[in-house]
N, C-alpha and C. Protein backbone atom coordinates (compact mmCIF):
# COMPACT_ATOMS: atom_id res chain seq x y z
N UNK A 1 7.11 -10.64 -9.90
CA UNK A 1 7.59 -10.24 -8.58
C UNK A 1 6.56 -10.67 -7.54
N UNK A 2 7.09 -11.43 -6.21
CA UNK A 2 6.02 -11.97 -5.56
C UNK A 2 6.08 -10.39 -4.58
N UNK A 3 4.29 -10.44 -4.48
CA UNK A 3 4.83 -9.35 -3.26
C UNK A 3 3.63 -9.26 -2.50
N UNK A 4 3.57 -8.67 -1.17
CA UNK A 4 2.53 -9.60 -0.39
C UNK A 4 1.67 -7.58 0.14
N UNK A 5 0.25 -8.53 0.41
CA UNK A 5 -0.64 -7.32 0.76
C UNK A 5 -0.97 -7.04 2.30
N UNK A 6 -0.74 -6.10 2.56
CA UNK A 6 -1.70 -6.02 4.03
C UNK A 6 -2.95 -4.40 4.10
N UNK A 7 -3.53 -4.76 5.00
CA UNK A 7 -4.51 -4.17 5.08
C UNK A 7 -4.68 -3.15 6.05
N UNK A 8 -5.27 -1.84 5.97
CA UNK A 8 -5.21 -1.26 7.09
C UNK A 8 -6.14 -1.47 8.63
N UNK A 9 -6.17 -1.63 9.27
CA UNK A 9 -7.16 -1.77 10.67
C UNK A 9 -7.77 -0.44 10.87
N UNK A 10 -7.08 0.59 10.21
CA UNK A 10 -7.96 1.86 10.66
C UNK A 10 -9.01 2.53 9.77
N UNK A 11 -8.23 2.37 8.07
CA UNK A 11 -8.98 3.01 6.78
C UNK A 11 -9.57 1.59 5.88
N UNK A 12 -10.63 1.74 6.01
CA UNK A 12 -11.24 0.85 4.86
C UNK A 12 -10.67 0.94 3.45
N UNK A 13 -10.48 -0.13 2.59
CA UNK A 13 -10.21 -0.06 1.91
C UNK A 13 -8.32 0.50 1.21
N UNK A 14 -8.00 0.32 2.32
CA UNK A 14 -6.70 0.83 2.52
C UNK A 14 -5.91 -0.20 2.59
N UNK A 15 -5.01 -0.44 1.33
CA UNK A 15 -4.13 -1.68 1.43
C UNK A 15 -2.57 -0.90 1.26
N UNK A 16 -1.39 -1.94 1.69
CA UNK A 16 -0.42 -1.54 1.49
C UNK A 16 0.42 -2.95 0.88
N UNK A 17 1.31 -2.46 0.06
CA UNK A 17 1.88 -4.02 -1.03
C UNK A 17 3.65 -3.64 -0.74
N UNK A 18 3.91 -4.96 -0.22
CA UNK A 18 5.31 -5.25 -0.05
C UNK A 18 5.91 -5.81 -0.90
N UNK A 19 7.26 -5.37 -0.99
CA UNK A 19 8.05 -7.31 -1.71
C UNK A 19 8.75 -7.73 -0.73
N UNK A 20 9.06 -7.48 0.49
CA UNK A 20 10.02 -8.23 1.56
C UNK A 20 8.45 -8.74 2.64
N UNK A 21 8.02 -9.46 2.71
CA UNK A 21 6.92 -9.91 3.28
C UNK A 21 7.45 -9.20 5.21
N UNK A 22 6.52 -8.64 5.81
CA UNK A 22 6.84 -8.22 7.16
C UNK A 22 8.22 -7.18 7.18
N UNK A 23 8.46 -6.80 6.02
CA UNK A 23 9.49 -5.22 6.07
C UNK A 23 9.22 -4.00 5.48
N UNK A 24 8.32 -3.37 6.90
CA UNK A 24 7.87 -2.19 6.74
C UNK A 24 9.05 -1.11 6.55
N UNK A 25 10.76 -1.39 6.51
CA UNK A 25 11.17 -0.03 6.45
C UNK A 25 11.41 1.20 5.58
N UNK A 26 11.12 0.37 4.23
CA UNK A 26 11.03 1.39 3.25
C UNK A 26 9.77 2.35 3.60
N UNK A 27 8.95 1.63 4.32
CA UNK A 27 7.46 2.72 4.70
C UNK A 27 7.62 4.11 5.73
N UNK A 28 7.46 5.26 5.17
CA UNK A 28 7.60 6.51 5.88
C UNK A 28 6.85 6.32 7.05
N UNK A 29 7.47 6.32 8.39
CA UNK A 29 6.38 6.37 9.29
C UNK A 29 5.37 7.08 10.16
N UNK A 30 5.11 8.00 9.15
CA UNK A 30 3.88 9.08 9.24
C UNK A 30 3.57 8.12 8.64
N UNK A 31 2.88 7.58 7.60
CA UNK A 31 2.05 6.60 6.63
C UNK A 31 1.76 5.00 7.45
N UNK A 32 2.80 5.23 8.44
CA UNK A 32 2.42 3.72 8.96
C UNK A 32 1.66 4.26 10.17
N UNK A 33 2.13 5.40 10.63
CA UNK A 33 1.11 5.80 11.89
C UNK A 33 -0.39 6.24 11.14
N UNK A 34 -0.33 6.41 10.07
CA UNK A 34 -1.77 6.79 10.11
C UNK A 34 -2.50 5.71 9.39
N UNK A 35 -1.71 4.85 8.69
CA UNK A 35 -2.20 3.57 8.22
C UNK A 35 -2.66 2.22 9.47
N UNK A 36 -2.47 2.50 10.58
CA UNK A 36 -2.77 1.49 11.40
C UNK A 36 -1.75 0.34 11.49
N UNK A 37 -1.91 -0.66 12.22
CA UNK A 37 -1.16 -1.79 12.41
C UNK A 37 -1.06 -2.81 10.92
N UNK A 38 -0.61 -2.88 10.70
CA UNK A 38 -0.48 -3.89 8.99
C UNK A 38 -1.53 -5.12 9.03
N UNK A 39 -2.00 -5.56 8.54
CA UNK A 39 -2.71 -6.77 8.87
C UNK A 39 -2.37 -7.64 7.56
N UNK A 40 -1.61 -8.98 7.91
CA UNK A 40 -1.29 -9.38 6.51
C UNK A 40 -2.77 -10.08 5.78
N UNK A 41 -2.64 -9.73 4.36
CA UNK A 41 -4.23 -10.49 3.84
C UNK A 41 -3.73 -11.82 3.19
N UNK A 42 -2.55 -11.38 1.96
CA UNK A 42 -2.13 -12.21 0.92
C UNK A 42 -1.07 -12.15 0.33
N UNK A 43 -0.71 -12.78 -0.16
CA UNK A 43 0.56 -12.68 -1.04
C UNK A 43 0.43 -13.32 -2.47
N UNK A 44 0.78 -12.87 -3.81
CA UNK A 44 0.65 -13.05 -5.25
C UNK A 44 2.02 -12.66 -5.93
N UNK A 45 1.68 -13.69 -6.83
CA UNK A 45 3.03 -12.80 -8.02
C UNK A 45 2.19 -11.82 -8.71
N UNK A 46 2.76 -10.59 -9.20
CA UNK A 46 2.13 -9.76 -9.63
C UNK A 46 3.80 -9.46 -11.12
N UNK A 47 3.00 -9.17 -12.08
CA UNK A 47 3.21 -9.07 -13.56
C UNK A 47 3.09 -7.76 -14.08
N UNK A 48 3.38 -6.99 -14.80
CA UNK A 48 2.98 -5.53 -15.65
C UNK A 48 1.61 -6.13 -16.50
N UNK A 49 1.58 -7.49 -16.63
CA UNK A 49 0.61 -8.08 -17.28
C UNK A 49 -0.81 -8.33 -16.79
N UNK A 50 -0.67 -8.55 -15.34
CA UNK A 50 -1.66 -9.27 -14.70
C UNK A 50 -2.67 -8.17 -14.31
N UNK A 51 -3.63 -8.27 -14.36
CA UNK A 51 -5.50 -7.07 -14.28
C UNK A 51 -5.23 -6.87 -12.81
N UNK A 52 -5.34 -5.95 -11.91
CA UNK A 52 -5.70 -5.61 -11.02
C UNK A 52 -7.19 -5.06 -10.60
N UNK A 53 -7.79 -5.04 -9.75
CA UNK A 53 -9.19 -5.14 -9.25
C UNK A 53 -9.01 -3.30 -9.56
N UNK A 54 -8.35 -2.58 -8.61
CA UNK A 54 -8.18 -1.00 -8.30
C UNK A 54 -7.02 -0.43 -8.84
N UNK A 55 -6.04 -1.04 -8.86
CA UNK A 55 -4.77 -0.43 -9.36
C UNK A 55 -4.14 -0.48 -10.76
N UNK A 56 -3.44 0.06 -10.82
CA UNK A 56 -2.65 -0.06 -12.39
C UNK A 56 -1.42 -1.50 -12.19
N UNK A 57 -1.37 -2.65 -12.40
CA UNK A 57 0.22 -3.12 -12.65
C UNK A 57 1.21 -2.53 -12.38
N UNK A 58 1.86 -1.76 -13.36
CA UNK A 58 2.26 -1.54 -14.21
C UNK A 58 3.08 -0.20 -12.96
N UNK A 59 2.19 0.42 -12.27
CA UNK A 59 2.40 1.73 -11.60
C UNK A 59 2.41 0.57 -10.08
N UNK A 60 2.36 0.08 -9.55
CA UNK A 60 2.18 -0.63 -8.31
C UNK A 60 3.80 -1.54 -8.56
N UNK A 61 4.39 -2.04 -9.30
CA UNK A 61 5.34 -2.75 -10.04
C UNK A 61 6.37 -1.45 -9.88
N UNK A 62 6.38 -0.22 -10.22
CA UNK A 62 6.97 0.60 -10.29
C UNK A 62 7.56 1.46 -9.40
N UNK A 63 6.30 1.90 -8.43
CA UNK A 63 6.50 1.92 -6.75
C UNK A 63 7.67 0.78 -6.07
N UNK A 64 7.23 -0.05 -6.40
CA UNK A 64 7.60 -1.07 -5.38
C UNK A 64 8.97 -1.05 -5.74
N UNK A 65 9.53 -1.03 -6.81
CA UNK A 65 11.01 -0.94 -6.93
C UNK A 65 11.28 0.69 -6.43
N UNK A 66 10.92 1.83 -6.64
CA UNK A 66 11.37 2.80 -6.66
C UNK A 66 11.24 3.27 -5.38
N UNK A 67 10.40 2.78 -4.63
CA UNK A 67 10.31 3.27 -3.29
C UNK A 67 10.28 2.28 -2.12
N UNK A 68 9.87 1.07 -2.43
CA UNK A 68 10.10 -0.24 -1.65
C UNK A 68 8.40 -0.60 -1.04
N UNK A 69 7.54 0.49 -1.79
CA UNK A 69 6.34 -0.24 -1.17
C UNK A 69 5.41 0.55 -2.38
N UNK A 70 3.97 -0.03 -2.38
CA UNK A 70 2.37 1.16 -2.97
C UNK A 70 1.75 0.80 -1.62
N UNK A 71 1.13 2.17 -1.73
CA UNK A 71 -0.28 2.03 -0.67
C UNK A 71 -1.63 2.62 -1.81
N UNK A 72 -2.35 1.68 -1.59
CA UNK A 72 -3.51 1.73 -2.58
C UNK A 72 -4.72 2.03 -1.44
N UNK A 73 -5.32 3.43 -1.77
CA UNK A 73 -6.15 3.72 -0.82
C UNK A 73 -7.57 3.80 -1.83
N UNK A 74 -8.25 4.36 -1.00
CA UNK A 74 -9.83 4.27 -1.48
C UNK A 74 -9.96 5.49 -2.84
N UNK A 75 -10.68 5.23 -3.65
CA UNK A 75 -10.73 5.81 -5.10
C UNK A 75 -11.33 6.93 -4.86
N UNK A 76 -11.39 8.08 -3.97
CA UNK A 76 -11.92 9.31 -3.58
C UNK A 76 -11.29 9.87 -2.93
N UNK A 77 -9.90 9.66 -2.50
CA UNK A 77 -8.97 9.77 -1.82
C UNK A 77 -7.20 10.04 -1.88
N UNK A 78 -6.63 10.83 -1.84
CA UNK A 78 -5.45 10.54 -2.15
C UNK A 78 -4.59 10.53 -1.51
N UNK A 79 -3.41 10.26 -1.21
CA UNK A 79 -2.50 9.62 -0.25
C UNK A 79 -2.63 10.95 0.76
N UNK A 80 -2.41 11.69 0.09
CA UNK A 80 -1.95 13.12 0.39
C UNK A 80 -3.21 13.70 1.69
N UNK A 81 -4.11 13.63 0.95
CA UNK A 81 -5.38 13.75 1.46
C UNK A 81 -5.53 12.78 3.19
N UNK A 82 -5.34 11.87 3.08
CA UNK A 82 -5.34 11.15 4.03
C UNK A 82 -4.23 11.15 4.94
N UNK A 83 -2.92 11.87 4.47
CA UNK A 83 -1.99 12.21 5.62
C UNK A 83 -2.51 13.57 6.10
N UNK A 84 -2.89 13.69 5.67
CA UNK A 84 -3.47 15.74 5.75
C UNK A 84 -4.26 15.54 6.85
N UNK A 85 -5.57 14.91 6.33
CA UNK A 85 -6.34 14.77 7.55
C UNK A 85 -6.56 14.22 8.82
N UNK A 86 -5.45 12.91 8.96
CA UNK A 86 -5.06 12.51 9.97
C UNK A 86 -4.51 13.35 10.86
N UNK A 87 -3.59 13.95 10.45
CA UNK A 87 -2.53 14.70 11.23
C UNK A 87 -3.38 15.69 11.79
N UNK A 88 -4.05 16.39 10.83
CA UNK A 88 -4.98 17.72 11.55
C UNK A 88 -6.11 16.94 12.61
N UNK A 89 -6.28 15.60 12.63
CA UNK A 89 -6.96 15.38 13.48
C UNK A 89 -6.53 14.48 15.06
């Protein structure tokens, strides 16, 4: 499945993975307001097979059909966590 990455402008380390390259609407937009403006990085085929740097395949592959996007945030962090604290701030 080709599916393309962008990056957040506001959270380091904060990526978000498409398969419609530039179609944010499957993205809740609380998550896009607190994710910043998209910044495209790259685009890859991605496999259940293929190693990821931070993520699982396998679970990023799975998202993406079931919900139309992953957002892969920083490894101390959880999605949850980071809508939480935005909002309260």
């Amino acid at each position: 499945m080709l599916c393309h990455i962008y990056r957040s402008n506001r959270k380091i380390d904060t990526y978000l993975y498409l398969v419609d390259k530039d179609d944010f609407s499957a993205v809740p937009g609380a998550l896009l307001k607190v994710f910043g403006e998209p910044e495209f990085s790259f685009s890859f085929d991605l496999t259940a097979e293929r190693e990821l740097a931070k993520e699982d395949a396998v679970e990023v592959l799975d998202n993406l059909a079931r919900q139309g996007y992953h957002l892969q945030v920083q490894d101390d962090e959880t999605v949850e966590e980071m809508l939480t604290r935005r909002t309260l701030n």
